[in-house]
Protein backbone atom coordinates (compact mmCIF):
# COMPACT_ATOMS: atom_id res chain seq x y z
CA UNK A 1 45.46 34.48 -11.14
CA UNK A 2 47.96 31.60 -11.80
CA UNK A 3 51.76 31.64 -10.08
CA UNK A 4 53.47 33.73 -12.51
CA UNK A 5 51.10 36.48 -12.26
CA UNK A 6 51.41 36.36 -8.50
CA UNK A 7 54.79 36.74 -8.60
CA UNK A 8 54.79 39.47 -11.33
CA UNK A 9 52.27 41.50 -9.05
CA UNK A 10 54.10 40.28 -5.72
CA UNK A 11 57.93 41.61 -7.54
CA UNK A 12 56.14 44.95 -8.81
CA UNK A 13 54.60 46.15 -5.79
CA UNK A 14 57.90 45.32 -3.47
CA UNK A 15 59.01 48.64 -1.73
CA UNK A 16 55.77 50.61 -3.40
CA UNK A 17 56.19 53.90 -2.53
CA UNK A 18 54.52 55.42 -5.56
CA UNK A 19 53.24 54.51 -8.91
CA UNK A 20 55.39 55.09 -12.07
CA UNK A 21 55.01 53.78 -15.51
CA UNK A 22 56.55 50.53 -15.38
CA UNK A 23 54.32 49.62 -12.22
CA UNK A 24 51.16 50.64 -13.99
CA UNK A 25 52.59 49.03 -17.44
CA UNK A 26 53.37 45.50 -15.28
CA UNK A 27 49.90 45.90 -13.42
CA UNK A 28 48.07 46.02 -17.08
CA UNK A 29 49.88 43.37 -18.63
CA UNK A 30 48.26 40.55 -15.90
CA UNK A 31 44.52 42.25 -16.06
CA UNK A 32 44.32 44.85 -13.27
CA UNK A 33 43.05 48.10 -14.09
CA UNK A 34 44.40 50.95 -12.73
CA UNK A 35 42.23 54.20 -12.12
CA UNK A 36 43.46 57.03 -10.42
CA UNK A 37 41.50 59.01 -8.01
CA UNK A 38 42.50 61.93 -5.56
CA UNK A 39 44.81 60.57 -2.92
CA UNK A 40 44.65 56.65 -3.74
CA UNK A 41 44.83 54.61 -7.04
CA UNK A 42 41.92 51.80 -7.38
CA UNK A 43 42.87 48.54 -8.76
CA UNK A 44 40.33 46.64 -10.57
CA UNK A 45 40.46 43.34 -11.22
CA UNK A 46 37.99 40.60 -12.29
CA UNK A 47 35.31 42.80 -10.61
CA UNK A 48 36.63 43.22 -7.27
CA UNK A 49 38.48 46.64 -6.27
CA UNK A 50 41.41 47.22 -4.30
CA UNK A 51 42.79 50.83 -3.09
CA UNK A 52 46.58 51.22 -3.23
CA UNK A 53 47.79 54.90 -1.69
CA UNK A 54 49.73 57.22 -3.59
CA UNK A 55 52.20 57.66 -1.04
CA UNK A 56 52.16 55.07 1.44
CA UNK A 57 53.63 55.98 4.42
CA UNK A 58 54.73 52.14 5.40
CA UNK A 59 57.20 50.01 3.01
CA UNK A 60 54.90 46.82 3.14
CA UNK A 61 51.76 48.48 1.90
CA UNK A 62 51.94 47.10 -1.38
CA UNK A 63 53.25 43.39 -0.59
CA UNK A 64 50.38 43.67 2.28
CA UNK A 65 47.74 44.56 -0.98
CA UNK A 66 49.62 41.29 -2.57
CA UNK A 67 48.58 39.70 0.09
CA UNK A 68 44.86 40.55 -0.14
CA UNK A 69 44.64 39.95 -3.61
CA UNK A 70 46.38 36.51 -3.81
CA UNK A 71 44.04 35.73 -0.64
CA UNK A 72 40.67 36.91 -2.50
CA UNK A 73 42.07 34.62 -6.03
């Protein structure tokens, strides 16, 4: 994952409290595959999965998943 994808994940998943199109549009457009399951959405990318909530009860949950992706790249 080179800079500019970091920072197009890192500006889509600020405040994440849900997942709309344009989150799961921006997600696509840098590789990560989003699959929905019953309370939490799995992000796949380059073989390594990542679970996102579907309503996160904390602000940072989705800059903390930035985190762990970025980390794992």
């Amino acid at each position: 994952m080179n800079k500019e994808e970091k920072n197009i994940l890192k500006n889509t998943l600020r405040n994440y409290t849900g997942m709309n199109r344009r989150i799961k549009k921006n997600l696509e457009t840098i590789g990560i595959t989003v699959i929905r399951n019953k309370s939490h959405y799995h992000l796949l990318y380059q073989g390594k999965l990542y679970v996102l909530s579907k309503s996160p009860s904390d602000y940072r949950s989705g800059l903390n998943l930035v985190s762990i992706m970025c980390r794992d790249m």
